[in-house]
Protein backbone atom coordinates (compact mmCIF):
# COMPACT_ATOMS: atom_id res chain seq x y z
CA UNK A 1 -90.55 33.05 214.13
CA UNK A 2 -86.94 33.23 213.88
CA UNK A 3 -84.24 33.83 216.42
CA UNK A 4 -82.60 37.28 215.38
CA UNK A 5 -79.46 36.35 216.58
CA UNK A 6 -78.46 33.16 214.92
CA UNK A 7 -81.33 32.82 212.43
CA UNK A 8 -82.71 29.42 214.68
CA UNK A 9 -86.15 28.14 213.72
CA UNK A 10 -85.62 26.25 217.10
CA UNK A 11 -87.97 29.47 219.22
CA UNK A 12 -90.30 29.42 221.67
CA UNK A 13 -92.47 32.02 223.73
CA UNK A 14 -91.44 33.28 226.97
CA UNK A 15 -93.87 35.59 228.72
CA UNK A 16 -95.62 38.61 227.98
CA UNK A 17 -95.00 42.49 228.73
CA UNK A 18 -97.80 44.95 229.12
CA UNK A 19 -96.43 48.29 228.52
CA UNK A 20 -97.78 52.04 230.16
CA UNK A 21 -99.99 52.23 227.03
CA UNK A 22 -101.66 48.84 227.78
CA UNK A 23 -99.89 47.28 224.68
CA UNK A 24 -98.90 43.71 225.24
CA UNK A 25 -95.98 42.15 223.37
CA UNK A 26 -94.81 38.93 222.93
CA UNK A 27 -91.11 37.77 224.10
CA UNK A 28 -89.54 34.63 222.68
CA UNK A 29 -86.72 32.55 223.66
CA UNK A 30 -84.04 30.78 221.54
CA UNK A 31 -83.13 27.65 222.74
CA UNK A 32 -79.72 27.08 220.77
CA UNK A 33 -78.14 30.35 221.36
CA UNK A 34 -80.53 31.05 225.19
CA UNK A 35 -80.98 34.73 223.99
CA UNK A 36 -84.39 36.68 224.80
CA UNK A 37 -86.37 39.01 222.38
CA UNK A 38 -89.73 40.51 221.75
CA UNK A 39 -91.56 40.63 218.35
CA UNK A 40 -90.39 43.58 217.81
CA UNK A 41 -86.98 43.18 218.02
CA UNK A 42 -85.38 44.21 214.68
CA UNK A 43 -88.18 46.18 213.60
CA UNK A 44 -88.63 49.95 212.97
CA UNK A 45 -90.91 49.43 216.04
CA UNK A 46 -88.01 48.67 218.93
CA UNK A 47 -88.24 50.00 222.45
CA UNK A 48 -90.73 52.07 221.14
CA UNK A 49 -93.54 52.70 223.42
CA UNK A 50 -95.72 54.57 221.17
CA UNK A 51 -98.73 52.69 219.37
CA UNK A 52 -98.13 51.65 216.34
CA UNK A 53 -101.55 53.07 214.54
CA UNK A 54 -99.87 56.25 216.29
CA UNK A 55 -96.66 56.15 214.19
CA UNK A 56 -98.46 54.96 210.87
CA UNK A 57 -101.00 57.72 211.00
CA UNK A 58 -98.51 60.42 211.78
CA UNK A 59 -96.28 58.78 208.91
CA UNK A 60 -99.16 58.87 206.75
CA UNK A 61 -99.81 62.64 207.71
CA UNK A 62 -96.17 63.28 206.36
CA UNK A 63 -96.56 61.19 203.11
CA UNK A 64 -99.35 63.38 202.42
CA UNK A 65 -97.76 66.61 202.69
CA UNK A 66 -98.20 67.53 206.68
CA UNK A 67 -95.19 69.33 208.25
CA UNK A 68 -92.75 67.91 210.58
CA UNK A 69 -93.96 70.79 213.18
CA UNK A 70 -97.56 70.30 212.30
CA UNK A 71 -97.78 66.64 212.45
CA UNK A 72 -96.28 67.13 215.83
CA UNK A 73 -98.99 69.58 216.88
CA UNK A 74 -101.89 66.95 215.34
CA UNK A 75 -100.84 64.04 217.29
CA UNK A 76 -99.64 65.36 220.20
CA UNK A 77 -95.79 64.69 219.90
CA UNK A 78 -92.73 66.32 219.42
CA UNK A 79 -90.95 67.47 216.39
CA UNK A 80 -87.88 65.12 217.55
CA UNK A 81 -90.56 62.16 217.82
CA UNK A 82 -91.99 62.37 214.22
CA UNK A 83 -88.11 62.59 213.02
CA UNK A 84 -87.82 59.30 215.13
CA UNK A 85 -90.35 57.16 213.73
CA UNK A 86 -88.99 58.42 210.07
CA UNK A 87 -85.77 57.75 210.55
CA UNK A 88 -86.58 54.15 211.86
CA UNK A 89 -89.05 53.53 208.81
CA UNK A 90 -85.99 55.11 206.47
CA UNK A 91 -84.36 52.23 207.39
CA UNK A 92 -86.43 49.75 205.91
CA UNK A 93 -86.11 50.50 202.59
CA UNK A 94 -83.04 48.26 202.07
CA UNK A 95 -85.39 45.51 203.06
CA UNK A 96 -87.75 46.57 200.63
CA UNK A 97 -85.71 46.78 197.19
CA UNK A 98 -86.06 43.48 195.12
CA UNK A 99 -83.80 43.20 192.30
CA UNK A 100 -85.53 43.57 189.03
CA UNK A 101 -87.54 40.76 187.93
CA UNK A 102 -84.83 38.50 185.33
CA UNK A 103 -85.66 38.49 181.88
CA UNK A 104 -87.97 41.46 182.62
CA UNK A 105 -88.56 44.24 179.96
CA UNK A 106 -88.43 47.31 181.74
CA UNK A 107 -88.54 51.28 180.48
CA UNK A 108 -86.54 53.69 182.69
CA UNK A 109 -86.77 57.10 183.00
CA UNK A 110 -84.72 59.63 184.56
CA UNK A 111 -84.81 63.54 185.41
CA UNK A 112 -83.98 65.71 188.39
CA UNK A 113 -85.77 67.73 190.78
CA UNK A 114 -84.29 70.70 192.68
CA UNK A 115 -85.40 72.19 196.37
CA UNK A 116 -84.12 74.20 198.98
CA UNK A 117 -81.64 72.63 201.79
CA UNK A 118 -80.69 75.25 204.60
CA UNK A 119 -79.86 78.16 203.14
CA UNK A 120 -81.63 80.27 200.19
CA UNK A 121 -78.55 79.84 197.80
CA UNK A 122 -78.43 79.40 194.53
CA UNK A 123 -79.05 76.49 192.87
CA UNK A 124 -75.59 75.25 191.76
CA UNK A 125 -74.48 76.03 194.75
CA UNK A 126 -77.07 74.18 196.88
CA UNK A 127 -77.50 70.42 197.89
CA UNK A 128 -81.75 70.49 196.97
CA UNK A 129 -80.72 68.38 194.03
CA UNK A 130 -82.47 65.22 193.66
CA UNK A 131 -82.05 62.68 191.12
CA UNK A 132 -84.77 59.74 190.26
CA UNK A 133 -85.33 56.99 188.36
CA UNK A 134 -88.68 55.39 187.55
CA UNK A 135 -89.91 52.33 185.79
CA UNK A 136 -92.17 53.51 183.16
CA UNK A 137 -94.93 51.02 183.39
CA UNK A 138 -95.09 50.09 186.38
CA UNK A 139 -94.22 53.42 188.19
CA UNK A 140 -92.05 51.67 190.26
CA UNK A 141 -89.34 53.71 192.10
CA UNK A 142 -86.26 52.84 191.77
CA UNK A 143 -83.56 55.36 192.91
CA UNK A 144 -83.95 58.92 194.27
CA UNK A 145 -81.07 60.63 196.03
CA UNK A 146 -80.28 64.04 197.22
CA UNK A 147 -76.97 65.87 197.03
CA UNK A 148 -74.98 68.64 194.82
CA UNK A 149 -75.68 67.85 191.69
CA UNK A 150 -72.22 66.79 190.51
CA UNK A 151 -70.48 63.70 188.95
CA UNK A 152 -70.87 61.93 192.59
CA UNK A 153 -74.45 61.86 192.49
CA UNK A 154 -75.08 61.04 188.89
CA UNK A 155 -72.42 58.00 189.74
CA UNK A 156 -74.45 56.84 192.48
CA UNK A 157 -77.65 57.02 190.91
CA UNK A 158 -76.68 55.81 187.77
CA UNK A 159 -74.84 53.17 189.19
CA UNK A 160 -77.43 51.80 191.82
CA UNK A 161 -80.10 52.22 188.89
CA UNK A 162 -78.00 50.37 186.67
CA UNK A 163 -77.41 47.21 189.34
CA UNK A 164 -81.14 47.15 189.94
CA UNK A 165 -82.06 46.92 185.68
CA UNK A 166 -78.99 45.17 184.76
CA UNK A 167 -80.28 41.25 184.44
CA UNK A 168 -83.07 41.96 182.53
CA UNK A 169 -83.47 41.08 179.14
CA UNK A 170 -84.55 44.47 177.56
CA UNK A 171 -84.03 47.71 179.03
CA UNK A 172 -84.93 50.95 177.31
CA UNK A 173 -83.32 54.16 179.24
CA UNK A 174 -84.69 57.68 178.02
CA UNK A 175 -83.62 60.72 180.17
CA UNK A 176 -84.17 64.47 179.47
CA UNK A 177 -81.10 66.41 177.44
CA UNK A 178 -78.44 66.02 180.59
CA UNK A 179 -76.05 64.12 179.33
CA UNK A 180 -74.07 62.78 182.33
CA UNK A 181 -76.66 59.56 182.84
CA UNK A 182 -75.50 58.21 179.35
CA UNK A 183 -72.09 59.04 180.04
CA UNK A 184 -72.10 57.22 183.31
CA UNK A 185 -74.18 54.68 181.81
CA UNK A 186 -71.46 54.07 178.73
CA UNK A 187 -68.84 53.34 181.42
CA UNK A 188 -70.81 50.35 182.80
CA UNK A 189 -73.14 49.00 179.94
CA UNK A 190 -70.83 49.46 176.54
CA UNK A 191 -69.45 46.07 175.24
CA UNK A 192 -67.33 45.23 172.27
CA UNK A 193 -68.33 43.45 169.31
CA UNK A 194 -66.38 40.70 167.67
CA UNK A 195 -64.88 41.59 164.43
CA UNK A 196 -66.78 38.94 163.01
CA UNK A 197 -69.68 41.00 163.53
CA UNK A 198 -69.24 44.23 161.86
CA UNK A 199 -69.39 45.13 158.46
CA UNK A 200 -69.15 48.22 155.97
CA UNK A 201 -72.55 49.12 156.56
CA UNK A 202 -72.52 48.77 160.71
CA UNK A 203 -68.42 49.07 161.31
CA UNK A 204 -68.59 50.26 164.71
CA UNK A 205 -67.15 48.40 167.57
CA UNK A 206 -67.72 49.61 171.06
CA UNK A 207 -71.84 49.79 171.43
CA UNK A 208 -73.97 49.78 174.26
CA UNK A 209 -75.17 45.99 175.62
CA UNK A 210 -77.61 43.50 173.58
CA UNK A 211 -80.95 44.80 174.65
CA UNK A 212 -80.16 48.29 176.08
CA UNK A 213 -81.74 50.95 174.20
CA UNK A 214 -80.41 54.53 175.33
CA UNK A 215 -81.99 57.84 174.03
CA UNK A 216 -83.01 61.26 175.66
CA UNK A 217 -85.49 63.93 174.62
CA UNK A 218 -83.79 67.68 173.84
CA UNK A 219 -85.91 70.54 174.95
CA UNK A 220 -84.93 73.70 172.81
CA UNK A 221 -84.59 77.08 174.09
CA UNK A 222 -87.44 77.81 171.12
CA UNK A 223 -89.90 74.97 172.33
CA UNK A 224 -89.16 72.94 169.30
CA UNK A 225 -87.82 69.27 170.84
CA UNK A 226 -86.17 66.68 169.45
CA UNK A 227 -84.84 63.28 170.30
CA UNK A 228 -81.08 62.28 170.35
CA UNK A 229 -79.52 58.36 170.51
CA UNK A 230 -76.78 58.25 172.45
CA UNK A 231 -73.67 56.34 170.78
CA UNK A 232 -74.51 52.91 168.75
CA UNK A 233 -76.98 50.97 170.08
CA UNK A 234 -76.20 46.70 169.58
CA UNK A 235 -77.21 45.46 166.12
CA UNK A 236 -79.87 43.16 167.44
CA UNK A 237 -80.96 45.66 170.28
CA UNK A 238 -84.73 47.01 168.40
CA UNK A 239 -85.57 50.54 168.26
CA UNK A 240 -88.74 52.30 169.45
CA UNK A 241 -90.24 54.73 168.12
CA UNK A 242 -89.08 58.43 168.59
CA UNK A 243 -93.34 59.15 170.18
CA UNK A 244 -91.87 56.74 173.32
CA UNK A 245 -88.63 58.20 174.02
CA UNK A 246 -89.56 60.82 176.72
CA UNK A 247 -89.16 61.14 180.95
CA UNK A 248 -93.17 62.21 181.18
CA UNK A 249 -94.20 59.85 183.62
CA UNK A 250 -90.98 60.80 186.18
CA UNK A 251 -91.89 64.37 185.49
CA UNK A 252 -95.10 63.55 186.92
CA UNK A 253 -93.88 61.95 189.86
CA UNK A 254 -91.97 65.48 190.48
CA UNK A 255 -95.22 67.32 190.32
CA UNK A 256 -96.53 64.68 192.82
CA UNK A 257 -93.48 65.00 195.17
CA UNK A 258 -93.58 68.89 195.42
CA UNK A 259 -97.74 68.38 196.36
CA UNK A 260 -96.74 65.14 198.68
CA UNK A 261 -92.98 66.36 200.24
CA UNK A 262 -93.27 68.83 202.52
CA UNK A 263 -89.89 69.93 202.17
CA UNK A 264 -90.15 70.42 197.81
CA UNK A 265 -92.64 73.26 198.86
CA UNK A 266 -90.14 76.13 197.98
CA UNK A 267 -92.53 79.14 198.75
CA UNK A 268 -92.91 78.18 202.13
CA UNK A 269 -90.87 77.21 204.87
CA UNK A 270 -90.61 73.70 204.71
CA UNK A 271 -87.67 73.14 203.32
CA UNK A 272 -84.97 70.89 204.41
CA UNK A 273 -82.55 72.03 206.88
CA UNK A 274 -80.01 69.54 205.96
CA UNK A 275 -79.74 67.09 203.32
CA UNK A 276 -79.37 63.77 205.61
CA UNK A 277 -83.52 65.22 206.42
CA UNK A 278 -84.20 65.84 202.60
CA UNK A 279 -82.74 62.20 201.88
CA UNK A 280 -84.81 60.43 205.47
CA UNK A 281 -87.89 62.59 203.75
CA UNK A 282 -87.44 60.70 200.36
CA UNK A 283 -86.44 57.53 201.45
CA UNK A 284 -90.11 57.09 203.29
CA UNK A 285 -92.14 58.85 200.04
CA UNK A 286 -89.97 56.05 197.79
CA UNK A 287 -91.39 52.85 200.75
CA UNK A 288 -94.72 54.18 200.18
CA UNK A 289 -94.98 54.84 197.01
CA UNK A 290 -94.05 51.60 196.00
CA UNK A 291 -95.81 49.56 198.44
CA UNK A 292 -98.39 50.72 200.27
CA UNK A 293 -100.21 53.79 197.87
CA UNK A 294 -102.19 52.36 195.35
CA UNK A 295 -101.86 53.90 191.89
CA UNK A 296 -104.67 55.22 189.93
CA UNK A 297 -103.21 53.87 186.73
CA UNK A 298 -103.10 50.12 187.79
CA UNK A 299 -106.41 49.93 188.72
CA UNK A 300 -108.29 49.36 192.15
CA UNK A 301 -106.04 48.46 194.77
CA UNK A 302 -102.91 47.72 192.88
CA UNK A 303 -99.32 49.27 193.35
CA UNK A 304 -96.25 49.57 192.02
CA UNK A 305 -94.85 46.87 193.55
CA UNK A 306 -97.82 44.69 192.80
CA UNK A 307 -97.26 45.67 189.32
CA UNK A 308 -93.47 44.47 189.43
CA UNK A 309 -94.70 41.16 190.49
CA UNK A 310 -92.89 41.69 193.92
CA UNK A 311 -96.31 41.04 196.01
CA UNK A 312 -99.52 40.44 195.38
CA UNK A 313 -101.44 42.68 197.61
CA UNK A 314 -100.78 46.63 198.82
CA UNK A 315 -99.05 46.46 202.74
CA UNK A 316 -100.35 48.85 205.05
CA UNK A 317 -97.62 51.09 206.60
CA UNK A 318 -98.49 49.27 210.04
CA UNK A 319 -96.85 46.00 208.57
CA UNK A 320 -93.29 47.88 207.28
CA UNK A 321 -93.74 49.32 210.89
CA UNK A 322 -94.06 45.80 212.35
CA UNK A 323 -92.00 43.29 210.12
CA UNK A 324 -88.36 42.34 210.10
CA UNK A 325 -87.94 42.53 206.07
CA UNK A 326 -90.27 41.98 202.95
CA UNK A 327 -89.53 38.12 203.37
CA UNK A 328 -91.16 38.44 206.27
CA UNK A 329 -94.84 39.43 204.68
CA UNK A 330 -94.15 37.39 201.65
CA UNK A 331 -93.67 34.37 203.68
């Protein structure tokens, strides 16, 4: 146990509480810095009163496409309550977001997904937009976030995709005909070759990075597809084949989300009110996904995460409820 004030290792236990619900929890007290907490100080689970196999089966409830209203009505709380307990797991997922693996090969794919917020507007007018990326064989999520869908939110995502991929050693990114995410991408992954390394056959310049293989799949308006490379890849950077360049399996993982979210259920009235509750809704489906939810592609019992190398066992939503931080489970 460490102190969460100064980090000590120097702690020691200092009493118990037994709260209304006849949970007991643990205090501790630091002896370099004299300050008093509980175990679950700087968790998701602070001066909460509520059991936590409460707040983990009502979370669950939600992950699995339950209502904010209805979950409410199931376990007895309010609406305001269920928003709570998201909100505080929301948090958390900046503790849970490893950096890719180094010297990884990884496959990204990107598409968007579009719902209702507030109003029944139209859609380029509305801020339902949400943009994800997904690593292809692992199904590991890696960015999804809500907003108009303008140059702002490609930025963002492409940016915070691109930070997460950018130290490993391969990278292939395939994305459906919008052509912002390779424009974005160009800005951040394009390098120059030395003149010593182009010739009459290969004379261009300005290419994307060693390793970084950028394509996207055109659907035409008479079903008839076809696949597009976006500017020069590196010379040494190998090509796949055009039958792997496609965003299927993040496709997928829309068709999941509208079944899953709640709020992508556009024929009935769960939609977001506001986006900050579209993006708290996604932010806890993402923490899930990744970590908890099994995958029926990986096998028994195995995740996304588990599949990154990140952990080697699923966590149970009662230990992101519980724990400081991934290092803290890990450890």
């Amino acid at each position: 146990m460490q102190c969460i004030y100064c980090q000590s290792e120097n702690v020691v236990k200092n009493g118990t509480k037994t709260l209304k619900t006849a949970q007991v929890v643990q205090y501790f007290l630091c002896k370099d810095c004299g300050r008093r907490f509980n175990e679950r100080s700087g968790t998701p689970m602070a001066r909460l009163r509520t059991p936590v196999e409460t707040i983990s089966m009502a979370i669950n409830a939600r992950i699995e496409g339950l209502g904010i209203r209805a979950a409410g009505r199931v376990f007895g709380k309010s609406p305001n309550s269920i928003i709570l307990w998201e909100q505080r797991l929301s948090t958390q997922l900046s503790n849970f977001s490893p950096p890719s693996p180094t010297e990884a090969e990884v496959t990204i794919e990107g598409d968007e997904v579009y719902t209702r917020v507030g109003e029944n507007i139209p859609p380029w007018l509305s801020e339902g937009w949400t943009i994800h990326f997904i690593e292809r064989e692992s199904r590991y999520w890696l960015e999804a976030r809500a907003g108009f869908k303008d140059e702002s939110l490609f930025e963002k995502s492409v940016k915070a995709t691109w930070d997460w991929a950018k130290e490993s050693s391969s990278i292939r990114w395939f994305t459906d005909g919008e052509r912002r995410y390779s424009k974005i991408l160009w800005k951040l992954a394009s390098v120059y070759l030395p003149r010593r390394e182009t010739t009459q056959v290969y004379p261009f310049r300005k290419v994307w990075r060693a390793g970084l293989e950028v394509a996207m799949k055109i659907k035409g308006s008479q079903g008839k597809s076809w696949i597009e490379r976006v500017n020069r890849e590196h010379p040494y950077t190998a090509i796949s084949p055009k039958s792997e360049v496609h965003a299927n399996h993040n496709e997928a993982l829309n068709s999941s989300l509208r079944r899953r979210a709640s709020a992508y259920r556009r024929r009935q009235n769960h939609y977001a009110k506001k986006v900050e509750g579209l993006q708290r809704a996604l932010n806890v489906q993402r923490l899930i996904h990744n970590w908890c939810h099994t995958h029926w592609s990986h096998g028994y019992q195995r995740t996304p995460a588990m599949e990154m190398d990140f952990i080697q066992r699923p966590i149970k939503i009662v230990e992101v409820l519980t724990a400081r931080g991934l290092e803290c489970i890990t450890s």
